[in-house]
N, C-alpha and C. Protein backbone atom coordinates (compact mmCIF):
# COMPACT_ATOMS: atom_id res chain seq x y z
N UNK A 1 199.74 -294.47 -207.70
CA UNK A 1 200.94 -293.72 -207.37
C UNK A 1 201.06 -292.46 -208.23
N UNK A 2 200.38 -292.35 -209.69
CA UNK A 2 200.62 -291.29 -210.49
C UNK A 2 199.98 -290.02 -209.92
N UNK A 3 198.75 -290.57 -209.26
CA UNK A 3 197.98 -289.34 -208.65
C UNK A 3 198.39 -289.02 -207.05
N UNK A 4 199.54 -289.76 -206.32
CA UNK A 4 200.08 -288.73 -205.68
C UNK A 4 201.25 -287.97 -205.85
N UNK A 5 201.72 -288.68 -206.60
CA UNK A 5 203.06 -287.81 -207.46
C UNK A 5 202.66 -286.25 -208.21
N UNK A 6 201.09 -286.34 -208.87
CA UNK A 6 200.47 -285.07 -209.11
C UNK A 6 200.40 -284.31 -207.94
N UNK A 7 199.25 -284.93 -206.86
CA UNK A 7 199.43 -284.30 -205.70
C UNK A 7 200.54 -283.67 -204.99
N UNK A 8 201.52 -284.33 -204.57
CA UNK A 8 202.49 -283.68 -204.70
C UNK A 8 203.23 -282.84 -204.63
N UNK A 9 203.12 -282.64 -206.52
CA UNK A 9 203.79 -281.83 -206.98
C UNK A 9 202.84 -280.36 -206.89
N UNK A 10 201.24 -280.45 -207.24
CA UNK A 10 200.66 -279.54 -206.52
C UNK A 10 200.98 -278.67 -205.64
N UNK A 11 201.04 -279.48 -204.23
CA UNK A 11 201.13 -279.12 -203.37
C UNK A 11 202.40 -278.46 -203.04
N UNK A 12 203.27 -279.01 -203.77
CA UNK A 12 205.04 -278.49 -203.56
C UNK A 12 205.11 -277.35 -204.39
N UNK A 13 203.92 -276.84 -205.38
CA UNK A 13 204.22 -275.63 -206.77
C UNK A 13 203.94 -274.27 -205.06
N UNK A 14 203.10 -274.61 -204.00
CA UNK A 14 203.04 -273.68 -203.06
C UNK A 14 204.01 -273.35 -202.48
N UNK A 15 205.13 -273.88 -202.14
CA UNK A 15 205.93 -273.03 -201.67
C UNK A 15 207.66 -273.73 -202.44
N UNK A 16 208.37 -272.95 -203.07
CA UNK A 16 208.86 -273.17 -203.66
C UNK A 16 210.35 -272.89 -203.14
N UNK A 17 210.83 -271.53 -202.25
CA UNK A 17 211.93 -271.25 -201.40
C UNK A 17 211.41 -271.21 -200.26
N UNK A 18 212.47 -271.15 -199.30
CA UNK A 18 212.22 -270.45 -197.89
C UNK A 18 211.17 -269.00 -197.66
N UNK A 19 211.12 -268.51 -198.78
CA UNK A 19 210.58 -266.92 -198.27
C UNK A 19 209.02 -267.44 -198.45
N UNK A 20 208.83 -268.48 -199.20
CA UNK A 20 207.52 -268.71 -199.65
C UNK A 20 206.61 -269.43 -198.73
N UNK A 21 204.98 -268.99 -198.33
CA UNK A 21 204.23 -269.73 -197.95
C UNK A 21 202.73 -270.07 -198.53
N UNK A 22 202.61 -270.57 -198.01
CA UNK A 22 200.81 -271.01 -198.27
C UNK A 22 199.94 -271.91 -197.66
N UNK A 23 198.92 -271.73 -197.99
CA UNK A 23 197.61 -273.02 -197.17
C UNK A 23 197.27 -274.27 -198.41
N UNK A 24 197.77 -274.88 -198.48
CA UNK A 24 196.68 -275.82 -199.25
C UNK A 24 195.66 -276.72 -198.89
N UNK A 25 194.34 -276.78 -199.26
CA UNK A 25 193.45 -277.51 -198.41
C UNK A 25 193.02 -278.68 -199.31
N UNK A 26 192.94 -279.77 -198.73
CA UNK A 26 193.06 -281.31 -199.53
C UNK A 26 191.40 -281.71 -198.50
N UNK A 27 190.41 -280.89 -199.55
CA UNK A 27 188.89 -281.48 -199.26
C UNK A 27 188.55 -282.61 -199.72
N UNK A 28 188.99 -283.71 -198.66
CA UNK A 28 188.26 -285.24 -199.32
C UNK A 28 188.20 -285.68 -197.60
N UNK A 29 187.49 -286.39 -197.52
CA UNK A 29 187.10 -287.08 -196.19
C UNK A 29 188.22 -288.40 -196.03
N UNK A 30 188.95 -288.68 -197.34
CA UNK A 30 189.86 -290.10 -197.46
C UNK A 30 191.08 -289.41 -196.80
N UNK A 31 191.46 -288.14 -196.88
CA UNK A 31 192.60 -287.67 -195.90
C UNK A 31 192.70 -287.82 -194.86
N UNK A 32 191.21 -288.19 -194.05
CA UNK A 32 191.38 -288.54 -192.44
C UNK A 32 191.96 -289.77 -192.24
N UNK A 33 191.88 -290.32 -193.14
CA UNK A 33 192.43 -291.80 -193.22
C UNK A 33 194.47 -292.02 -193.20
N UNK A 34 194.78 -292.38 -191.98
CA UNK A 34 196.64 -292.89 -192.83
C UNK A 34 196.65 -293.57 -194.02
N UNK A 35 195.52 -294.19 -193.81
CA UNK A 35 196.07 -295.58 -195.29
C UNK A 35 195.96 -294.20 -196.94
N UNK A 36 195.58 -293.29 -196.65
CA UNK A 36 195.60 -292.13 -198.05
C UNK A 36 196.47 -291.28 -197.70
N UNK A 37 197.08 -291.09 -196.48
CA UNK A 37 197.96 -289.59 -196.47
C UNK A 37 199.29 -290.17 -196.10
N UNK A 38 199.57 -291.54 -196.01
CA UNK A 38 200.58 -292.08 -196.28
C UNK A 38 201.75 -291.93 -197.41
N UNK A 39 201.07 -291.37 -198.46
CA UNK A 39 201.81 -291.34 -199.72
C UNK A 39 202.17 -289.90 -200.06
N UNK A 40 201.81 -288.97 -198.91
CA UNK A 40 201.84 -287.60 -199.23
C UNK A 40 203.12 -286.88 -198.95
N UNK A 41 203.88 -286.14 -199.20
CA UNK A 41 205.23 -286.26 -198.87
C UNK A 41 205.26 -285.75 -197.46
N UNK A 42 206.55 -286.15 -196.91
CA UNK A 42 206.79 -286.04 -195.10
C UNK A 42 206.81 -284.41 -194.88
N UNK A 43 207.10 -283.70 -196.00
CA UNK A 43 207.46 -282.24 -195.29
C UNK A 43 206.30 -281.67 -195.12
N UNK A 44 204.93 -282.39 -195.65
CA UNK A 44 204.08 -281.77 -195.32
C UNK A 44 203.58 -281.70 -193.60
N UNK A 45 203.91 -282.79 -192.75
CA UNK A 45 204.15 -283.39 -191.40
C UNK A 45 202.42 -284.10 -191.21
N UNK A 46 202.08 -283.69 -190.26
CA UNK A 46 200.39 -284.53 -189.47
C UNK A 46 199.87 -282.88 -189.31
N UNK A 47 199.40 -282.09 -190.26
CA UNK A 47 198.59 -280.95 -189.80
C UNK A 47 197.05 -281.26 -190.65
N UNK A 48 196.48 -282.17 -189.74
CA UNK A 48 195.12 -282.77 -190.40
C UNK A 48 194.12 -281.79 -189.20
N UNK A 49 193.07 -281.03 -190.22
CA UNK A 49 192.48 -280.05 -189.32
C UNK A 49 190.80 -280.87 -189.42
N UNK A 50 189.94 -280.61 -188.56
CA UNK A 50 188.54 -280.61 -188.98
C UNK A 50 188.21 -279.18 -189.56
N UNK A 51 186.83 -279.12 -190.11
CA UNK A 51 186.52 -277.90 -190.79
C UNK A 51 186.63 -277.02 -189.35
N UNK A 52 185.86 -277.58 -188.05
CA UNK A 52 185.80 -276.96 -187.02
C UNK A 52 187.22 -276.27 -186.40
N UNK A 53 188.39 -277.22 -186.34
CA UNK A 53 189.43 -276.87 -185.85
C UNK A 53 190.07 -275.72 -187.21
N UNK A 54 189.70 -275.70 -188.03
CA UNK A 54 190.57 -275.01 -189.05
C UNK A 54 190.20 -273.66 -189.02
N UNK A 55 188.74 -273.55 -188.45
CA UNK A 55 188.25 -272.46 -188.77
C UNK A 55 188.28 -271.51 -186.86
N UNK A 56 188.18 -272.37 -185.85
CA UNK A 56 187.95 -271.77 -184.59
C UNK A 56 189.28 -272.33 -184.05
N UNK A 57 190.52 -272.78 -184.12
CA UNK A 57 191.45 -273.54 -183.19
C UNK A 57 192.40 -272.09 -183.31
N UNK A 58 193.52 -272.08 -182.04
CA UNK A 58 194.43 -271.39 -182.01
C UNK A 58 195.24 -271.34 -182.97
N UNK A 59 195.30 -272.23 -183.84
CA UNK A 59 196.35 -273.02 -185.12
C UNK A 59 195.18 -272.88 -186.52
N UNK A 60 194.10 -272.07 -186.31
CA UNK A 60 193.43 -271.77 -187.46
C UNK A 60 193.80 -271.34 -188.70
N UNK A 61 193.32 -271.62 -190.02
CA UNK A 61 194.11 -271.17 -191.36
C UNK A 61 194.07 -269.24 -191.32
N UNK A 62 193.14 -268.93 -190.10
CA UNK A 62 192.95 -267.42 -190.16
C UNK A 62 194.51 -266.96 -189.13
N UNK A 63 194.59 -267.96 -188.37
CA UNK A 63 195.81 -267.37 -187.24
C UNK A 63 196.83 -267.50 -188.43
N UNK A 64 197.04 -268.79 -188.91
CA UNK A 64 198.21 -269.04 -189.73
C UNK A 64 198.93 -267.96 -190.86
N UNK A 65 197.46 -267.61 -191.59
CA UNK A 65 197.66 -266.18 -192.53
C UNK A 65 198.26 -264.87 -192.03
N UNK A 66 197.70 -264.37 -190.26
CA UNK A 66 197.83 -263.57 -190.04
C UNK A 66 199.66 -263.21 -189.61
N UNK A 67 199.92 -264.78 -188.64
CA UNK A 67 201.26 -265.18 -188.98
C UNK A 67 202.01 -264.91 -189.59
N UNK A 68 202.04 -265.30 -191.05
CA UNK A 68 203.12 -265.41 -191.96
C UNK A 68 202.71 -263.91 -192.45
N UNK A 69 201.59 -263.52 -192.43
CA UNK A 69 201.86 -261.73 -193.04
C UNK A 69 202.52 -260.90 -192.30
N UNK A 70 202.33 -260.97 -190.65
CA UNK A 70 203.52 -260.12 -190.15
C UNK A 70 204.83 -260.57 -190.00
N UNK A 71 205.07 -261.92 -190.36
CA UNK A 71 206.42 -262.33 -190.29
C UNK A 71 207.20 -261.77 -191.71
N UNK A 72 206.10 -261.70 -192.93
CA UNK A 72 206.48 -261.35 -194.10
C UNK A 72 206.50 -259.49 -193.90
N UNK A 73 206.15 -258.85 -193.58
CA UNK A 73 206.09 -257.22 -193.18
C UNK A 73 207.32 -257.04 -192.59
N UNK A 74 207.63 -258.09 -191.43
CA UNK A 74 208.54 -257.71 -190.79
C UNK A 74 210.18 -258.20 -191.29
N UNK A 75 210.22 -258.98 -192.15
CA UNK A 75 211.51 -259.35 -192.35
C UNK A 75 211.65 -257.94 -194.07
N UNK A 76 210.83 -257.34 -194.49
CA UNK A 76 210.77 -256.33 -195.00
C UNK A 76 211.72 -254.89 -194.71
């Protein structure tokens, strides 16, 4: 339990208010698993990618970036 409470908190140092975003990528093959991402907190939701889907899907970490930069330009 200590090492998902690290995790976590990791993962929660990424976005800290509303204005804030980010990608964090959790490279272990035990994440495909529920019985390991069970303990991960709920706000993160079910966005479990393959390397394939992360890198070529409509919902890619490249669409996602491009996303939040014009959403961030535009509320500017």
């Amino acid at each position: 339990m200590l090492c998902y409470r690290a995790l976590n908190q990791a993962v929660g140092r990424c976005v800290r208010h509303r204005a804030d975003w980010g990608g964090v990528l959790l490279v272990d093959a035990r994440f495909s698993s529920p019985h390991y991402t069970q303990h991960l907190s709920k706000w993160l939701g079910n966005n479990h990618h393959t390397f394939e889907s992360l890198v070529n899907s409509p919902n890619s970490l490249e669409s996602f970036m491009q996303t939040m930069t014009l959403r961030e330009s535009e509320d500017l």
